[in-house]
N, C-alpha and C. Protein backbone atom coordinates (compact mmCIF):
# COMPACT_ATOMS: atom_id res chain seq x y z
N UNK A 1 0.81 -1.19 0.00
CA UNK A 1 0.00 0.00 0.00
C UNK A 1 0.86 1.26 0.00
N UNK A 2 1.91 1.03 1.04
CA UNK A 2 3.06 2.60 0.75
C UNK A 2 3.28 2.98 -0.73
N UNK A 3 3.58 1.59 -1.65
CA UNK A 3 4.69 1.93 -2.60
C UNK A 3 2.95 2.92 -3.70
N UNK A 4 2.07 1.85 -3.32
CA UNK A 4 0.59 2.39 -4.08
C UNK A 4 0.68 4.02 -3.45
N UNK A 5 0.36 4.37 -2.50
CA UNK A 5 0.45 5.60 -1.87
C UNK A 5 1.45 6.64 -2.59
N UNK A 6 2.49 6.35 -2.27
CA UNK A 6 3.61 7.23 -2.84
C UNK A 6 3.52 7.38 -4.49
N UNK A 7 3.27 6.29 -5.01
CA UNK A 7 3.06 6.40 -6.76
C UNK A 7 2.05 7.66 -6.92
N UNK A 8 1.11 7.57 -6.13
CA UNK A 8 -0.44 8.30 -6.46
C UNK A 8 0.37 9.94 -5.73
N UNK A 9 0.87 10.09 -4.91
CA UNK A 9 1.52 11.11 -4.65
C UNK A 9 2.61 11.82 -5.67
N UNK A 10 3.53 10.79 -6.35
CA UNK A 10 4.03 11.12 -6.96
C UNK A 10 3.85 11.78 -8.18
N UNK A 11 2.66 10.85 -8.69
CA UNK A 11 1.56 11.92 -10.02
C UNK A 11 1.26 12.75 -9.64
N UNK A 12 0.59 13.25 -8.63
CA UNK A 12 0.25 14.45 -7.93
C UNK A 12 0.63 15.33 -8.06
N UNK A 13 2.05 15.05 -7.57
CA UNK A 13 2.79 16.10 -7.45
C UNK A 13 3.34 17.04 -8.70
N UNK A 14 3.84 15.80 -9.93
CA UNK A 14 4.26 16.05 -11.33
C UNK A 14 3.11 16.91 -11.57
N UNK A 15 1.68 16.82 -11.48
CA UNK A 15 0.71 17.26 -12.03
C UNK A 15 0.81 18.51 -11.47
N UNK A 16 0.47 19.02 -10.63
CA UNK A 16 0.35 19.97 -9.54
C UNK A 16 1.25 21.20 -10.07
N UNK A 17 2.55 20.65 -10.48
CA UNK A 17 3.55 21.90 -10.75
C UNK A 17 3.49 21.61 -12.64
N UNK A 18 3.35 20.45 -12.77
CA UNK A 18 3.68 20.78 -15.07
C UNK A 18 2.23 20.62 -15.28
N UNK A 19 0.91 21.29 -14.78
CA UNK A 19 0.05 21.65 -15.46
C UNK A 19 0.07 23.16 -15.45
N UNK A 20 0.30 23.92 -14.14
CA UNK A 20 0.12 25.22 -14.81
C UNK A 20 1.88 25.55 -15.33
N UNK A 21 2.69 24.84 -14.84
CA UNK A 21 4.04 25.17 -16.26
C UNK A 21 3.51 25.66 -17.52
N UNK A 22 2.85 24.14 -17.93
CA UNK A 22 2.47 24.29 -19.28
C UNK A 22 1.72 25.16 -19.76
N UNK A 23 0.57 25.45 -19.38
CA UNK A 23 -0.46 26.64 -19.11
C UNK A 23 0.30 28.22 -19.06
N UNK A 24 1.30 28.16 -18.42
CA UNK A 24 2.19 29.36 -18.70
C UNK A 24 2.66 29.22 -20.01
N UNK A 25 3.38 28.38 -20.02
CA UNK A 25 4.45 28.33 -21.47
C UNK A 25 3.26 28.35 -22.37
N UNK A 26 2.19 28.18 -22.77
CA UNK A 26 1.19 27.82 -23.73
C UNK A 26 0.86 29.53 -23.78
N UNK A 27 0.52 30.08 -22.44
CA UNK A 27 -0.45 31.36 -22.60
C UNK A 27 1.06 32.49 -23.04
N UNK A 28 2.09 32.06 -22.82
CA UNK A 28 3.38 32.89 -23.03
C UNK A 28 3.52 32.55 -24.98
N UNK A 29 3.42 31.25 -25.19
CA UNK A 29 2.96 31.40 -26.66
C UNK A 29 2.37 32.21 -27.46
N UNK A 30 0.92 31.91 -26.87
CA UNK A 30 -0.36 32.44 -28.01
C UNK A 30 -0.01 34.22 -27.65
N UNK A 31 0.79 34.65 -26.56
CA UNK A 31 0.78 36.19 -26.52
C UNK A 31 1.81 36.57 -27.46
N UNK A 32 2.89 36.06 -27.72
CA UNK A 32 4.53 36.50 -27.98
C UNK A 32 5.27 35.33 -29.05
N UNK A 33 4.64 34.18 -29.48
CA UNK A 33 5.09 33.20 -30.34
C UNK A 33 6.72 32.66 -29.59
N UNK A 34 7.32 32.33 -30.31
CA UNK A 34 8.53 31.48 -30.28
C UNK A 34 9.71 32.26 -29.33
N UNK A 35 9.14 33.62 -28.15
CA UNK A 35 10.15 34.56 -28.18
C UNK A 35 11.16 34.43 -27.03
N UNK A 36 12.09 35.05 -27.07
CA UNK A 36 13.03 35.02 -25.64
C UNK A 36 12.46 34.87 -24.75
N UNK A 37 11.56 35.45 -24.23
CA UNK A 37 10.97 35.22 -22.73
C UNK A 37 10.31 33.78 -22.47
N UNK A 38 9.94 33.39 -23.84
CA UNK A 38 9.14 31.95 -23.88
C UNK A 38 10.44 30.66 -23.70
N UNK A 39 11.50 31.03 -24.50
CA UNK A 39 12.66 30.36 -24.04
C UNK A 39 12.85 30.26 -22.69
N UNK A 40 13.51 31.22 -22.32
CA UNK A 40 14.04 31.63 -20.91
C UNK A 40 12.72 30.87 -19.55
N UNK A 41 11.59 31.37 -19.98
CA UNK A 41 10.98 30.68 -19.06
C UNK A 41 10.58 28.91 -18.98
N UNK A 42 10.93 29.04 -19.96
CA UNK A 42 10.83 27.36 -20.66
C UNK A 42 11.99 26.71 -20.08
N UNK A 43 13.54 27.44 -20.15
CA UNK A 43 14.65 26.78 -19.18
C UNK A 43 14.32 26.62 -17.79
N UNK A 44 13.86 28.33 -17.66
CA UNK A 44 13.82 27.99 -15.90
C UNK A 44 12.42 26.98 -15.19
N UNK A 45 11.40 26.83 -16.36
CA UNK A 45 10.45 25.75 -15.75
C UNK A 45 11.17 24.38 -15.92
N UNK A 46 12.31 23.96 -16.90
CA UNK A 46 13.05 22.91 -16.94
C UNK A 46 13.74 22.55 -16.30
N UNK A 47 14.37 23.31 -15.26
CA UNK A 47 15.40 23.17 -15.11
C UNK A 47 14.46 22.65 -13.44
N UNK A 48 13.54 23.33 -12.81
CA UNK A 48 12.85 23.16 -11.84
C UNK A 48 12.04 21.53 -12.10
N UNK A 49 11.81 21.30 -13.10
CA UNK A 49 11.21 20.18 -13.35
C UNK A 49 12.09 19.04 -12.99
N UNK A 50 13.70 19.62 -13.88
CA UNK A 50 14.10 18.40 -13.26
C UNK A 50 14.92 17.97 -12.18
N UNK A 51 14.90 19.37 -11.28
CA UNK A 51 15.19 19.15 -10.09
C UNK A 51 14.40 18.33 -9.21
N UNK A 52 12.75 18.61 -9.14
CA UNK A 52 11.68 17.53 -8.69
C UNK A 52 11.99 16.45 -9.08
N UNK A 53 12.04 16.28 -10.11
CA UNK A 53 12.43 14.76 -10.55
C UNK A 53 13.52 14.23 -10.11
N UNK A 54 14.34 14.67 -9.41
CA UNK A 54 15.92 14.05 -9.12
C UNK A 54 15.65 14.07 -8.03
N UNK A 55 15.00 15.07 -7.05
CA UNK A 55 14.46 14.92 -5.55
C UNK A 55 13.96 13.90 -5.35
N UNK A 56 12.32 13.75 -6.11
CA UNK A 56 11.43 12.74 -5.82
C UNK A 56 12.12 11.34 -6.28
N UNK A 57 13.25 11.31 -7.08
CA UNK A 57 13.69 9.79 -7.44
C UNK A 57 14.56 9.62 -6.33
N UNK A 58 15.21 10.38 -5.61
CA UNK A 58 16.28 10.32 -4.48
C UNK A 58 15.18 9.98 -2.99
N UNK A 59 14.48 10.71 -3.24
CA UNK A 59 13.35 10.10 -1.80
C UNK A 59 12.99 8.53 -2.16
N UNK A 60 12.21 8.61 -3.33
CA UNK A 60 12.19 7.00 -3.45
C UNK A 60 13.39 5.87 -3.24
N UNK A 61 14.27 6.41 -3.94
CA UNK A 61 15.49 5.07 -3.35
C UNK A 61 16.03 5.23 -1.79
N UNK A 62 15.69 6.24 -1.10
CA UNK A 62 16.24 5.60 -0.02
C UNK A 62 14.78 5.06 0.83
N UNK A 63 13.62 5.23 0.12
CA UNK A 63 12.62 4.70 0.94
C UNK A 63 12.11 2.86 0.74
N UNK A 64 13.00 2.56 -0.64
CA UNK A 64 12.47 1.79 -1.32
C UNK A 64 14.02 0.67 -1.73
N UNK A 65 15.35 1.71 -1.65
CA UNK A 65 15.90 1.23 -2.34
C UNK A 65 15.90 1.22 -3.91
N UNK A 66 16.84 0.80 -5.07
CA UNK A 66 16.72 0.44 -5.94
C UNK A 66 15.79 -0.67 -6.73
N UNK A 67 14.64 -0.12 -6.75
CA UNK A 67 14.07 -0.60 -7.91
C UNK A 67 13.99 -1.17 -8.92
N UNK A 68 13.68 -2.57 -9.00
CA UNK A 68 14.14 -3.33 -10.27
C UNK A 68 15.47 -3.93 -10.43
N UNK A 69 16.38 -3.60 -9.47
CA UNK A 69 17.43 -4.22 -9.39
C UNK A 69 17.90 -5.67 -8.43
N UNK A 70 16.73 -5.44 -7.23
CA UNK A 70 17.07 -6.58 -6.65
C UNK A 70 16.94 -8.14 -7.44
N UNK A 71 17.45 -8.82 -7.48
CA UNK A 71 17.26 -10.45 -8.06
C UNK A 71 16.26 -11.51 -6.74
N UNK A 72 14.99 -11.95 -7.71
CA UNK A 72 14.19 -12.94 -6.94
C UNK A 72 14.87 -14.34 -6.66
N UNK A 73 14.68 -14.58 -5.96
CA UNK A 73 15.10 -15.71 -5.65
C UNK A 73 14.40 -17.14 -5.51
């Protein structure tokens, strides 16, 4: 049930912060097309994205360990 728990948290969370990302970067589009600011904010929502992602994979292995690596026996 944890690992169920934490999965459903973990979407959550992705969701929570890259829906209105996108929603920015989209409404930063339709105002200004392809422009510097749409870049620039496009790095700095990237770069935040994949800091979450390196967090939340670093919480999981020490809660869980490596994944997929252990051998059944």
């Amino acid at each position: 049930m944890w690992r169920l728990g934490f999965y459903v948290w973990r979407v959550w969370l992705y969701a929570k912060y890259g829906v209105p990302a996108a929603l920015v970067l989209y409404l930063i589009h339709l105002g200004q097309g392809w422009s510097v600011l749409f870049w620039i904010v496009a790095a700095v929502f990237g770069c935040v994205g994949l800091g979450l992602v390196l967090g939340v994979t670093e919480f999981r292995n020490r809660e869980f360990g490596d994944i997929g690596r252990e051998r059944i026996r």
